[in-house]
Each structure stands twice: as C-alpha cells, then as structure tokens.
N, C-alpha and C. Protein backbone atom coordinates (compact mmCIF):
# COMPACT_ATOMS: atom_id res chain seq x y z
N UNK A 1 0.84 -1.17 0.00
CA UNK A 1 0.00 0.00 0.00
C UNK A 1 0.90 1.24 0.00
N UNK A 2 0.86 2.16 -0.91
CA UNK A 2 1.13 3.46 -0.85
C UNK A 2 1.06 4.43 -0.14
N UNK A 3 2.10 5.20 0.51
CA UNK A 3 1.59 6.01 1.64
C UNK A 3 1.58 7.29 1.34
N UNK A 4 0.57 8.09 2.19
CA UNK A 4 0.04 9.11 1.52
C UNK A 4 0.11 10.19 2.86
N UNK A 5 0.67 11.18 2.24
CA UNK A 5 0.67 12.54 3.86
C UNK A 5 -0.74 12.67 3.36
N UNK A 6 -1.69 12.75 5.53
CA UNK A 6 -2.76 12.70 5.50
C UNK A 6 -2.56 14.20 5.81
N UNK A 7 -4.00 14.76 5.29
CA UNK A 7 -4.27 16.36 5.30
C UNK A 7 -6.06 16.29 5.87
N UNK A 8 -6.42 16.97 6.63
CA UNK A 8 -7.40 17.52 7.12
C UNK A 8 -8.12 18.27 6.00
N UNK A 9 -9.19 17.35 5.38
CA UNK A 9 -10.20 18.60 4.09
C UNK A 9 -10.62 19.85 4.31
N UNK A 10 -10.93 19.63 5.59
CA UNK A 10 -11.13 21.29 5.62
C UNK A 10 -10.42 22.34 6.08
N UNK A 11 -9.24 22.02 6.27
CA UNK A 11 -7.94 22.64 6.70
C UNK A 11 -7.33 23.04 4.86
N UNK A 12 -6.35 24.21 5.61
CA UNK A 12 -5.42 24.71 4.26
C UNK A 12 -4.26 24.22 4.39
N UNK A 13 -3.65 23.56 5.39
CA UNK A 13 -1.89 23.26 5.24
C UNK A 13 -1.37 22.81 4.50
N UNK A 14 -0.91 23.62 4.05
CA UNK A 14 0.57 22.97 2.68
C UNK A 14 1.71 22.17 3.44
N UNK A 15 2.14 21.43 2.59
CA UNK A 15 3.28 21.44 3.11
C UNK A 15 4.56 21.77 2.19
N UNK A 16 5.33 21.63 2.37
CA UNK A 16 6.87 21.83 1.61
C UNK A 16 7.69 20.18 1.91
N UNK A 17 8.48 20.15 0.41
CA UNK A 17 9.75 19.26 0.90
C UNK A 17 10.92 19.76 0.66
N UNK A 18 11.87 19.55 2.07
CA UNK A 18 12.54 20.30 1.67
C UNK A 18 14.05 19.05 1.69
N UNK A 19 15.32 19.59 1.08
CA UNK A 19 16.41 18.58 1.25
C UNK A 19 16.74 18.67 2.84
N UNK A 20 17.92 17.34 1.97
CA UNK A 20 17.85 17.18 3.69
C UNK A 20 19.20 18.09 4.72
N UNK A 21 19.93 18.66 3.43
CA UNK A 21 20.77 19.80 3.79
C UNK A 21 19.61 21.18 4.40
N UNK A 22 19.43 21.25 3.87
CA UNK A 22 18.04 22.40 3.94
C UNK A 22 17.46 22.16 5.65
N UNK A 23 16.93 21.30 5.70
CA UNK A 23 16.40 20.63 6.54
C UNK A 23 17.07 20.58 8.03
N UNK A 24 18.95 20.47 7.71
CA UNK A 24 19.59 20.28 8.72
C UNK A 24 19.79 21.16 8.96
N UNK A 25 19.70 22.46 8.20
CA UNK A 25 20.21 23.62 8.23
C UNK A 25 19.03 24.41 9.57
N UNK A 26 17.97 24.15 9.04
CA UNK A 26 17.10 24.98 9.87
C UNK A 26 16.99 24.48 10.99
N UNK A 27 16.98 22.99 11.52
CA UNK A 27 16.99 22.16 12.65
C UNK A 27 18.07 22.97 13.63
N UNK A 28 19.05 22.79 12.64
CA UNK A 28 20.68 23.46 13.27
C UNK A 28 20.04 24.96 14.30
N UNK A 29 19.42 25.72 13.34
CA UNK A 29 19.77 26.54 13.83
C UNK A 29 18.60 26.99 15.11
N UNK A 30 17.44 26.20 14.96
CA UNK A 30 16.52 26.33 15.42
C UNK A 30 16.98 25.66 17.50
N UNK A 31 17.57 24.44 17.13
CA UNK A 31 18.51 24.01 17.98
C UNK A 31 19.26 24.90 19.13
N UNK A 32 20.12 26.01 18.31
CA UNK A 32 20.70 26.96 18.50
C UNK A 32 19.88 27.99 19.63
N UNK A 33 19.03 28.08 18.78
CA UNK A 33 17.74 29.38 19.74
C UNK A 33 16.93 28.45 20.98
N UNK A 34 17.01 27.36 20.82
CA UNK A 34 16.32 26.32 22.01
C UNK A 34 16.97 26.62 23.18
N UNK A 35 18.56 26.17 22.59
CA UNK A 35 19.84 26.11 23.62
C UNK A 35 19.89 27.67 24.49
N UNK A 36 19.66 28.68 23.43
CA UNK A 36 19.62 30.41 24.15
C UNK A 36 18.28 30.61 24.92
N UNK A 37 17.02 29.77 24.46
CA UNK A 37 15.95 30.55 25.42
C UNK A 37 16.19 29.25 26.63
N UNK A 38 16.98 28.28 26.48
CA UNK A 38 17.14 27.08 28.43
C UNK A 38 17.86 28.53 29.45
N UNK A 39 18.62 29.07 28.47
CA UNK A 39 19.78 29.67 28.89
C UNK A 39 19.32 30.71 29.85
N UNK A 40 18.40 31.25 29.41
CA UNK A 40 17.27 32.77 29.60
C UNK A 40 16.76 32.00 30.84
N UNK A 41 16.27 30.75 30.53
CA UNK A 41 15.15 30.36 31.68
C UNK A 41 16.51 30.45 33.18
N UNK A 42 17.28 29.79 33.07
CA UNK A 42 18.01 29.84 33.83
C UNK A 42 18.61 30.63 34.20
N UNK A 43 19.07 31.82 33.91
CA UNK A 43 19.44 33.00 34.09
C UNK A 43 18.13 33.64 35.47
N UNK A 44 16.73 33.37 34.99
CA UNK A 44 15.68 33.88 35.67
C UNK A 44 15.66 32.90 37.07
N UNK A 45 15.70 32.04 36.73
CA UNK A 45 15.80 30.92 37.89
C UNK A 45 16.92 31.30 38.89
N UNK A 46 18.18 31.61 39.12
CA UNK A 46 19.04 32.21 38.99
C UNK A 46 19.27 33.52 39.58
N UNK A 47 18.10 34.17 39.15
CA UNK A 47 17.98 35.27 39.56
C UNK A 47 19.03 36.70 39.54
N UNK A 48 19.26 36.51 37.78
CA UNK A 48 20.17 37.29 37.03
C UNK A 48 20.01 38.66 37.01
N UNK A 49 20.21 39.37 37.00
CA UNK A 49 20.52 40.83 37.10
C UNK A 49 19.56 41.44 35.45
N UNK A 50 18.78 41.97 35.79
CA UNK A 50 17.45 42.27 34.47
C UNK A 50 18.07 42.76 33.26
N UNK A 51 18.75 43.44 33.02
CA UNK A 51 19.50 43.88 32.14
C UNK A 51 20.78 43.01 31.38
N UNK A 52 21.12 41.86 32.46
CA UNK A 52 21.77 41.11 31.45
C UNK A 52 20.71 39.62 30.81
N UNK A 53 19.60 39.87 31.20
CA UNK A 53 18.82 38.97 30.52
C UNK A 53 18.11 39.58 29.41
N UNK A 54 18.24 40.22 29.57
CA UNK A 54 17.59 41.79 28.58
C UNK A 54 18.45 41.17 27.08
N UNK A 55 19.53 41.36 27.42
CA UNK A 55 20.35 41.16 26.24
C UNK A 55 20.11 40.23 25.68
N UNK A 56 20.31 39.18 26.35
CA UNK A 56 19.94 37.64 25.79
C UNK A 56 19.15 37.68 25.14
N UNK A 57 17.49 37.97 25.47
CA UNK A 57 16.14 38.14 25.19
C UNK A 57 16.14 38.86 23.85
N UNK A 58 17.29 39.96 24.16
CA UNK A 58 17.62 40.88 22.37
C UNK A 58 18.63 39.63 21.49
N UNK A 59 19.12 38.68 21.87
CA UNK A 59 20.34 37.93 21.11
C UNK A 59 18.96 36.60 20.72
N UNK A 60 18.34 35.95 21.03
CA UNK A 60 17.00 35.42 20.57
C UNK A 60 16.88 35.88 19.61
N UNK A 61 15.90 37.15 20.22
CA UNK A 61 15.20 37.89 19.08
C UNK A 61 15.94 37.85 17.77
N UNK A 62 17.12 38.49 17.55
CA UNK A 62 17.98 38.87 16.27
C UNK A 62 18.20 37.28 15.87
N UNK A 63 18.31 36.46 16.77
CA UNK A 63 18.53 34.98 15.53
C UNK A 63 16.80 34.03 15.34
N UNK A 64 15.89 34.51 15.87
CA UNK A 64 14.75 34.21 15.31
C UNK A 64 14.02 34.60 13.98
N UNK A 65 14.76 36.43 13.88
CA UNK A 65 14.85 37.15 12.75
C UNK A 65 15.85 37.22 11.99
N UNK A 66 16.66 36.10 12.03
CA UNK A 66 17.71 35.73 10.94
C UNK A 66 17.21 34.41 10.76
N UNK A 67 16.73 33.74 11.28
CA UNK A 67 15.95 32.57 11.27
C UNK A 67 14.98 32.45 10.01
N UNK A 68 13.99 33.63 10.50
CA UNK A 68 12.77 33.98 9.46
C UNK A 68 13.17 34.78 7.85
N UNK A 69 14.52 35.77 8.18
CA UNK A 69 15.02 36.21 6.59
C UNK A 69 15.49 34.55 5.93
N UNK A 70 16.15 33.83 6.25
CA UNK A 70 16.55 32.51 5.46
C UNK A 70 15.58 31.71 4.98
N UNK A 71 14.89 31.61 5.87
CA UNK A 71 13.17 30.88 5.62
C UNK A 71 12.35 31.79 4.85
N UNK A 72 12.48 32.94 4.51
CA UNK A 72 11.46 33.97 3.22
C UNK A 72 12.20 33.70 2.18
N UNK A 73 13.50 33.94 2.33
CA UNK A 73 14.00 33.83 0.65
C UNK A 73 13.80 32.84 -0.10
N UNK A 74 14.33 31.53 0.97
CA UNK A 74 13.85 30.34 0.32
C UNK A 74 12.64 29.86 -0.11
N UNK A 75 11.42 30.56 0.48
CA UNK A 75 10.22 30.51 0.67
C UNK A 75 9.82 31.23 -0.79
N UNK A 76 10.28 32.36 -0.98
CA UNK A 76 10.45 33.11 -2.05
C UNK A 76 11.00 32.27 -3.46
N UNK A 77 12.01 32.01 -3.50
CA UNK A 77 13.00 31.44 -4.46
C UNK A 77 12.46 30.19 -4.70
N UNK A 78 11.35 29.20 -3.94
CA UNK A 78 10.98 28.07 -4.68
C UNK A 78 9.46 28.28 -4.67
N UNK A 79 8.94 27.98 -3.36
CA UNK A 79 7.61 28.19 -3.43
C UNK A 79 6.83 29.29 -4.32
N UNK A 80 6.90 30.64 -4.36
CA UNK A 80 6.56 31.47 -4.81
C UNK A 80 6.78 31.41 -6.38
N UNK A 81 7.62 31.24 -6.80
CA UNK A 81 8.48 31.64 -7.84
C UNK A 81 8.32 30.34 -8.70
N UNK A 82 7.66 29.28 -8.46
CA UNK A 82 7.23 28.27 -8.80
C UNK A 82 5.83 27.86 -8.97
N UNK A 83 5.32 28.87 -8.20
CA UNK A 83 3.07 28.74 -8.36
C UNK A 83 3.23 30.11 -9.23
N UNK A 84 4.39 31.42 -9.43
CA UNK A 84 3.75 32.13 -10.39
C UNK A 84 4.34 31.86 -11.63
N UNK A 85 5.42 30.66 -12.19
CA UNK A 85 5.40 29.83 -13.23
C UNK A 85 4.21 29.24 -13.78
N UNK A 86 3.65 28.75 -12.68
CA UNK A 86 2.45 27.99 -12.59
C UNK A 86 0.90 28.80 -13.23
N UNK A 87 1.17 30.37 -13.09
CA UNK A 87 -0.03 31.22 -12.73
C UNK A 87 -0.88 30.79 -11.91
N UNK A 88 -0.35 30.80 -10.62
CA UNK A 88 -1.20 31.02 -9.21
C UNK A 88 -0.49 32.10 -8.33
N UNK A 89 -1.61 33.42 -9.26
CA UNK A 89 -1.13 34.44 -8.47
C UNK A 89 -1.73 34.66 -7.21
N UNK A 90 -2.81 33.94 -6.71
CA UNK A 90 -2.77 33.79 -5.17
C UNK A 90 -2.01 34.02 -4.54
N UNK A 91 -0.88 33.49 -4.37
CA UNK A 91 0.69 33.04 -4.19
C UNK A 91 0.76 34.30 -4.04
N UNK A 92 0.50 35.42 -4.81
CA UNK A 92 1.06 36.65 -4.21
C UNK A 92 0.55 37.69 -3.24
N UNK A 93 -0.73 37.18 -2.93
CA UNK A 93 -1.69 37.45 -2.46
C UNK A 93 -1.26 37.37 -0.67
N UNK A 94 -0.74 35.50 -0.46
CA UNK A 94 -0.64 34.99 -0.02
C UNK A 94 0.60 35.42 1.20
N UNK A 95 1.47 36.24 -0.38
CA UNK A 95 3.37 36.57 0.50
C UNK A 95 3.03 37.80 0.75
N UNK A 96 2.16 38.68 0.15
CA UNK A 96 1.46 39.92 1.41
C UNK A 96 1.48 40.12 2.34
N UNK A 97 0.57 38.97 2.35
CA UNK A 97 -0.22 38.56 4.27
C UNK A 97 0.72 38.28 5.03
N UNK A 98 2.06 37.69 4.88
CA UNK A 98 2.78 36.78 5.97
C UNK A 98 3.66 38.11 5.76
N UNK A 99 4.18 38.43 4.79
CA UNK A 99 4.81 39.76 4.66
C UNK A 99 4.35 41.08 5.80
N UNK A 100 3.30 41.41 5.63
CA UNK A 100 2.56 42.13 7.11
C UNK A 100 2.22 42.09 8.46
N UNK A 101 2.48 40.05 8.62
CA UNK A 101 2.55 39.75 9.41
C UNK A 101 3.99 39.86 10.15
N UNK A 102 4.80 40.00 9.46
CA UNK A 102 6.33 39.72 9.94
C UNK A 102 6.56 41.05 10.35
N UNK A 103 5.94 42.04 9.94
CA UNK A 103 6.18 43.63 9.95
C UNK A 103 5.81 44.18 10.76
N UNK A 104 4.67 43.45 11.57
CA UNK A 104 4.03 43.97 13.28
C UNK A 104 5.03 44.43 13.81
C-alpha cells in the first residue's frame, strides 16, 4: 500500500519538501535558539541581574529574525516563484499577508 501525507479537508496546510541539507540547516539553527531561550530560563531561575537577561532576550530575538530572513527567501526562491510559473497568483496574495505579518 502506498503512503500518503494525511491532510485535514477542511484545513489549508501545505506542506513543503525540503532537502535534507536544507532541513539540517534549519533544525541546526533552530537548535541553536532552544539552547539560548534554556539559557534565559536559567538566568531567571538564577535570579540574574534584568539587564543582562535583557540582552539575551535581544540575542533570541535577532537569531529568530535571521531565522525567518533565510526561511522567506527560500520561501520566495521556490515556493513562490514556482506557483507564479504555474499562474497562481494567489501566491502573491498569499506573500502579502505573511509579509505584514512579519512587519508587526
């Protein structure tokens, strides 16, 4: 029997495949930001001095948002750039929304 990724009909989730370089890449780094927010928790536990958790909390932030620029381009460069080959300009409709969302 053939196996098939199950999807919810009345749900929208796409999914993506991605390599498995690709794949390790984002794990890697996602890894990375796990390891910095234990770090944070413990710092609070700890009972660290507010301002040097401050920083941390800013050193997160900046690799969650280096996180998310690597994940748009690529997001950009296949997904996108591949449904408006396709003419599904939805798709652009689509990189708007998450686009405005990222911009809060």
């Amino acid at each position: 029997m053939e196996e098939t990724k199950k999807v919810c009909p009345s749900c929208i989730h796409k999914t993506k495949e991605r390599s498995e370089q690709e794949r390790r890449n984002m794990l890697n780094r996602l890894s990375r930001i796990e390891g910095q927010v234990r770090g944070i928790r413990k710092m609070v536990e700890n009972d660290v001095y507010c301002p040097d958790i401050l920083i941390q909390v800013s050193a997160v932030n900046a690799a969650l948002n280096s996180f998310n620029k690597v994940l748009l381009a690529e997001h950009i460069r296949s997904c996108v750039a591949e449904d408006i080959r396709e003419g599904k300009e939805e798709t652009i409709d689509e990189l708007v929304l998450v686009l405005q969302k990222l911009m809060k």
